[in-house]
Protein backbone atom coordinates (compact mmCIF):
# COMPACT_ATOMS: atom_id res chain seq x y z
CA UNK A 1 0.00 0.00 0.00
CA UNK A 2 1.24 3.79 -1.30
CA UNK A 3 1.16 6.22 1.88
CA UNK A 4 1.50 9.68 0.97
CA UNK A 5 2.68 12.07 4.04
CA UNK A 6 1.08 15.83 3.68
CA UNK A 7 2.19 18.44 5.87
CA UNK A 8 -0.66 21.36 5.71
CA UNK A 9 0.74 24.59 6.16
CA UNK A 10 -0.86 27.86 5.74
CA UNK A 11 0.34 31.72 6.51
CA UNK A 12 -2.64 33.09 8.27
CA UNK A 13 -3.02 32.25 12.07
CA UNK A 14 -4.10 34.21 14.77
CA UNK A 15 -1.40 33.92 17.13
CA UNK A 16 1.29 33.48 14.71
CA UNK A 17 1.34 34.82 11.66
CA UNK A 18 3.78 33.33 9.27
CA UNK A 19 4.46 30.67 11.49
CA UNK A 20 5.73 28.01 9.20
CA UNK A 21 8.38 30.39 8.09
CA UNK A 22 9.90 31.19 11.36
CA UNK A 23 13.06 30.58 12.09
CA UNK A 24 14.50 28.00 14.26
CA UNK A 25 18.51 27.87 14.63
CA UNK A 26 19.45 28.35 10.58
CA UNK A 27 16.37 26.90 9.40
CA UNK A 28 13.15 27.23 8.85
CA UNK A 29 10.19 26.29 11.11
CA UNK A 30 8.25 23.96 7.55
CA UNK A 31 11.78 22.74 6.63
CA UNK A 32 12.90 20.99 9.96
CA UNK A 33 9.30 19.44 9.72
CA UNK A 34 9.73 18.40 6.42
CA UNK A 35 12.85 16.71 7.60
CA UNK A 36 11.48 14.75 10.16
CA UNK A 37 8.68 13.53 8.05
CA UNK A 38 11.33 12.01 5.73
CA UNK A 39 12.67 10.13 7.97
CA UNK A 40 9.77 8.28 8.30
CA UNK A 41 8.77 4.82 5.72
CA UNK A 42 6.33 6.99 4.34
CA UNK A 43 7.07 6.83 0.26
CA UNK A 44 6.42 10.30 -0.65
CA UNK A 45 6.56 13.42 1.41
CA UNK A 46 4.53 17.21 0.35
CA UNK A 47 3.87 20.55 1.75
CA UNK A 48 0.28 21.71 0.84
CA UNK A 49 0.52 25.51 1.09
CA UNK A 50 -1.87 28.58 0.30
CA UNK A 51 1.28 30.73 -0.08
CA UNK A 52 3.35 31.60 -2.21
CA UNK A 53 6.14 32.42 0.16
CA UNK A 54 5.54 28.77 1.85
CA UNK A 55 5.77 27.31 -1.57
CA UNK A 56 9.20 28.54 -2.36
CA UNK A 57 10.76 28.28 0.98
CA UNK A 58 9.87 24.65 0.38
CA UNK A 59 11.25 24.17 -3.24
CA UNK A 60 14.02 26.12 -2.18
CA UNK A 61 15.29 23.60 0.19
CA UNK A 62 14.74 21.00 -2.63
CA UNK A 63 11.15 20.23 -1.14
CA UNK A 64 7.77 18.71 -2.83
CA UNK A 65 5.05 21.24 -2.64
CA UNK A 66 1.79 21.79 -4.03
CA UNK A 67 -0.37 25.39 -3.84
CA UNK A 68 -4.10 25.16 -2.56
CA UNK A 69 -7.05 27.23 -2.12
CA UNK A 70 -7.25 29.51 0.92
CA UNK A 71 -10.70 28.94 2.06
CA UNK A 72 -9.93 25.45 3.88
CA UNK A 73 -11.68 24.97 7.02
CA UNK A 74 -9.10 22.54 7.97
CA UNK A 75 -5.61 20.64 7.41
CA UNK A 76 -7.83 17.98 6.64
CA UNK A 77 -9.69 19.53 3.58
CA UNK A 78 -6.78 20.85 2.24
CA UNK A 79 -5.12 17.82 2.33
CA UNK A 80 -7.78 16.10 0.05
CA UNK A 81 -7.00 18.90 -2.33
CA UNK A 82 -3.65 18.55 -2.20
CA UNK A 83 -3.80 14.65 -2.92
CA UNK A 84 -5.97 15.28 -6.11
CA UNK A 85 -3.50 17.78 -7.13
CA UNK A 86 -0.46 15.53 -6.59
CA UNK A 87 -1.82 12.44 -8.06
CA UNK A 88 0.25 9.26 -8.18
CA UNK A 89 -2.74 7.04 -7.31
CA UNK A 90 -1.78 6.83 -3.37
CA UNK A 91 -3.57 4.66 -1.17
CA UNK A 92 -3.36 6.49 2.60
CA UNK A 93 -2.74 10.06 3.42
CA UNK A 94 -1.01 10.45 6.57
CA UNK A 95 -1.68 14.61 7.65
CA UNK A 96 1.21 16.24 9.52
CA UNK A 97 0.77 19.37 10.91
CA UNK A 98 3.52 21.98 9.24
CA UNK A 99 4.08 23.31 12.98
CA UNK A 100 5.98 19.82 14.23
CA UNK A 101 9.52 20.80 14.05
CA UNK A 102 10.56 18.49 16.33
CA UNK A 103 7.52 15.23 15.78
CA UNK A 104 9.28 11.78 16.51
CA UNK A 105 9.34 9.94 13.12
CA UNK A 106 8.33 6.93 15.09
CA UNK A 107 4.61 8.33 15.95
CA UNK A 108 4.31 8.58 11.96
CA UNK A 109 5.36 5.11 11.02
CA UNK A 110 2.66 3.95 13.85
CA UNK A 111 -0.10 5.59 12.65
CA UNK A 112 1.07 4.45 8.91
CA UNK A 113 0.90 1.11 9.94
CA UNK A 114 -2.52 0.99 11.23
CA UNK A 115 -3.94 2.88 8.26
CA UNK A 116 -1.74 -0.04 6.01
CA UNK A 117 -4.69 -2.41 7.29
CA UNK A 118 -7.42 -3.69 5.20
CA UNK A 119 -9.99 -2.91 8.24
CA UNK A 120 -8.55 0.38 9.29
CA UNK A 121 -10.48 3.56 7.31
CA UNK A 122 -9.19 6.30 9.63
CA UNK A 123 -6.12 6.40 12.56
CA UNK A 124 -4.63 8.56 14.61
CA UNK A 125 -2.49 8.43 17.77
CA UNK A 126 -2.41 8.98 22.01
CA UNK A 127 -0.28 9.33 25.17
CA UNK A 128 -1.37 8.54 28.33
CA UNK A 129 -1.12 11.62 30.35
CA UNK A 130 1.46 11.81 33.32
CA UNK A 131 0.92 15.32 34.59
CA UNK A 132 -2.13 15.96 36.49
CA UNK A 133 -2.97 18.96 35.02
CA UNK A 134 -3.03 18.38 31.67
CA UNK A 135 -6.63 16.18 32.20
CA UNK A 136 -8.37 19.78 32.78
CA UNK A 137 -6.46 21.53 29.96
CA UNK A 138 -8.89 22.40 27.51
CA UNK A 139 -6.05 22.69 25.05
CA UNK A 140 -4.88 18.95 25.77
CA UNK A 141 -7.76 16.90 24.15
CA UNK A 142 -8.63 13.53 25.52
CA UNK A 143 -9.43 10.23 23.83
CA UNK A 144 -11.71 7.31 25.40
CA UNK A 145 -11.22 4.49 23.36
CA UNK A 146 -12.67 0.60 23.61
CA UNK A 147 -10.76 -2.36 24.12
CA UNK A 148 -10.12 -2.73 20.33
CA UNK A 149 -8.23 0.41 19.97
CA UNK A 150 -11.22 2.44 18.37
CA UNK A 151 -12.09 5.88 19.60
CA UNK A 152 -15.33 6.15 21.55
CA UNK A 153 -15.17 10.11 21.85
CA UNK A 154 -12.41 13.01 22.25
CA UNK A 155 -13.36 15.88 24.04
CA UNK A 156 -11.93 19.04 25.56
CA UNK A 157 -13.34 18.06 29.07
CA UNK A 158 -11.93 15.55 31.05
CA UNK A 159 -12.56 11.90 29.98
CA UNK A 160 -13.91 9.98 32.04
CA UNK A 161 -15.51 11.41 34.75
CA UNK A 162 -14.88 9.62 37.77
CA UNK A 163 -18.49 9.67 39.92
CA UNK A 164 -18.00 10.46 43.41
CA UNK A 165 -14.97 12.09 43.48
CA UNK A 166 -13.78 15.45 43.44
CA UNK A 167 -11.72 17.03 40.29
CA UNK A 168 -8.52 17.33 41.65
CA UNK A 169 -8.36 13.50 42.52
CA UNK A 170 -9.60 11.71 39.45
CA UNK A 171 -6.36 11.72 38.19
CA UNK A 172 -5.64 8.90 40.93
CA UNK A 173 -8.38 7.19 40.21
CA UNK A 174 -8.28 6.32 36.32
CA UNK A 175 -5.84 6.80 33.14
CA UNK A 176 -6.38 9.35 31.10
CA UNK A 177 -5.06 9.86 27.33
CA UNK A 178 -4.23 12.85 25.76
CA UNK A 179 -5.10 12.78 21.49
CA UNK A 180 -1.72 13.38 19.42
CA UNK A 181 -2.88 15.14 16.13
CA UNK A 182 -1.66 13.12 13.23
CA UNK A 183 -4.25 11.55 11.41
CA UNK A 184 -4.12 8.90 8.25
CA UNK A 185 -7.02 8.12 6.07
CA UNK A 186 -7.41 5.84 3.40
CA UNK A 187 -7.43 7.90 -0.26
CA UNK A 188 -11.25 7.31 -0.69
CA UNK A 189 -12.39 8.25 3.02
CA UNK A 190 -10.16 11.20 3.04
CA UNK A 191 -12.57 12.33 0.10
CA UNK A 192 -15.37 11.32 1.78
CA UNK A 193 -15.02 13.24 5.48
CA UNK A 194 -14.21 16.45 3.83
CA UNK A 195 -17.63 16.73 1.66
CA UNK A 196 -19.33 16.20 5.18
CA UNK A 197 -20.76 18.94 6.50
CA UNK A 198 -19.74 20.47 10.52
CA UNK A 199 -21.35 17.98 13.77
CA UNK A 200 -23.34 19.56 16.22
CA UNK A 201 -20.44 18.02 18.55
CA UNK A 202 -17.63 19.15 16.32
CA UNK A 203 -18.76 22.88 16.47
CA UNK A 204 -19.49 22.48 20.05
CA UNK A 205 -15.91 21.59 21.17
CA UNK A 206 -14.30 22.58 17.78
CA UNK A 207 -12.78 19.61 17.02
CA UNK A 208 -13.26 18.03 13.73
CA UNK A 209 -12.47 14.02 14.46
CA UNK A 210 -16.33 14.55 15.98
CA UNK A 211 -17.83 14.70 12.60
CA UNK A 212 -16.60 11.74 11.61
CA UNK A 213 -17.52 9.70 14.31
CA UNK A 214 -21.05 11.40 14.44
CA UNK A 215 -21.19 10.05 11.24
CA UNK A 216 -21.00 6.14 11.93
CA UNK A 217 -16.82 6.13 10.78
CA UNK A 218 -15.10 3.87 12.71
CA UNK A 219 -11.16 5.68 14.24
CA UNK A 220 -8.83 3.52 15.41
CA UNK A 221 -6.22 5.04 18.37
CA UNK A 222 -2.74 3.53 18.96
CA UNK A 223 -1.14 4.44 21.80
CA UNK A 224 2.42 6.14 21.66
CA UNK A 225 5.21 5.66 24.12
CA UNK A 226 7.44 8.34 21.68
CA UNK A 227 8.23 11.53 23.62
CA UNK A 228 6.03 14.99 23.30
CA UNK A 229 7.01 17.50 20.66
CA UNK A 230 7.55 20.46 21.56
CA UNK A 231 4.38 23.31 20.97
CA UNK A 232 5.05 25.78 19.37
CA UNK A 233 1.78 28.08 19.21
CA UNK A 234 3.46 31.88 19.83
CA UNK A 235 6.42 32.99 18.91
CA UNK A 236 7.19 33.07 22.73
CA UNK A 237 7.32 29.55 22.51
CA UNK A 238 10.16 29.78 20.36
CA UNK A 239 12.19 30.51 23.02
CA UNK A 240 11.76 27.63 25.17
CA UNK A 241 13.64 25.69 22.47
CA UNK A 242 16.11 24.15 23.75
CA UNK A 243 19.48 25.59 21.85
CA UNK A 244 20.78 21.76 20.78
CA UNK A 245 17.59 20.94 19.18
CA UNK A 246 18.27 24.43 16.89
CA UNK A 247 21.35 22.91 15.37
């Protein structure tokens, strides 16, 4: 089976404008992600870009990249351009987000492999959670999955609930698993999730895995034991690099 890897990366963000183009040590925020995608097994690597200063910072370091429309809701949709406009008759897309400098190549050849199976339509990853207060982060979403490895719901809330016990000690009580945001999907699902239209529970916690599960598609979850990559939402964040990773 052909896996494409497409790393989405637009200019526009809120907090950080240009943010693929930033610079970490001598390079590039979109180019040290593109480098740790290809050390993956995937068997082709692409930037899919709405900017033309994206584009050529990417062919400029002798990069695969392909321009797409600006009106995306998500990395998602603008992958399933991106893999018409490529071609090549892939099998799997596996969607990296273009602000991973740092993602262990490890996490992608996991979620590769489960997307290689014949029963797998849609994949993605977790970590179970070792700091306390990460379960009642809103920005750290969780994952319940069943005893097969497919995801029951993620949310922004704490999941599970633990009945009877206050907040603070749930933690103590259960494991908890935080959602790492790589996804694969097979060539023909990938088409199919982004003609759906938005969940009622996607636009309620904004995420957009709920719209595919609200509409009957099965997502399995492996569970990762590869360390956390480092954030990098601000461009304060960029300073809690640590200086040997910006060699």
């Amino acid at each position: 089976m052909s896996v494409i890897g497409i790393i989405p990366a637009r200019y526009g963000s809120t907090r950080f404008p240009g943010k693929p183009l930033a610079m970490i040590g001598t390079k590039t925020m979109i180019h040290r992600t593109y480098e740790q995608v290809l050390k993956s097994s995937l068997d082709a690597v692409v930037v899919a870009t709405d900017d033309q200063r994206i584009y050529d910072e990417v062919l400029g370091f002798g990069g695969k990249a392909v321009m797409t429309r600006s009106d995306h809701r998500s990395g998602t949709d603008r992958c399933r351009e991106a893999l018409d406009l490529v071609g090549g008759n892939f099998d799997a897309v596996v969607n990296i987000q273009g602000d991973e400098p740092f993602i262990d190549p490890r996490q992608i050849d996991q979620v590769a492999e489960l997307i290689r199976r014949d029963d797998t339509c849609l994949a993605t990853l977790a970590k179970r959670i070792t700091d306390p207060g990460r379960i009642h982060n809103p920005n750290a979403v969780k994952v319940v999955f069943d005893q097969e490895g497919n995801a029951l719901y993620f949310s922004r809330h704490p999941l599970p609930f633990v009945r009877g016990v206050e907040p603070e000690q749930w933690f103590e009580k259960t494991e908890y698993y935080q959602h790492i945001g790589i996804y694969a999907y097979k060539a023909a699902t990938l088409h199919a999730i982004a003609a759906m239209p938005p969940g009622r529970l996607e636009q309620a916690e904004s995420l957009e895995q709920l719209r595919w599960l609200e509409n009957g598609l099965r997502i399995r979850v492996a569970v990762t034991e590869a360390h956390d990559s480092i954030a990098i939402d601000t461009p304060e964040d960029l300073l809690n690099i640590p200086k040997e990773l910006c060699q």
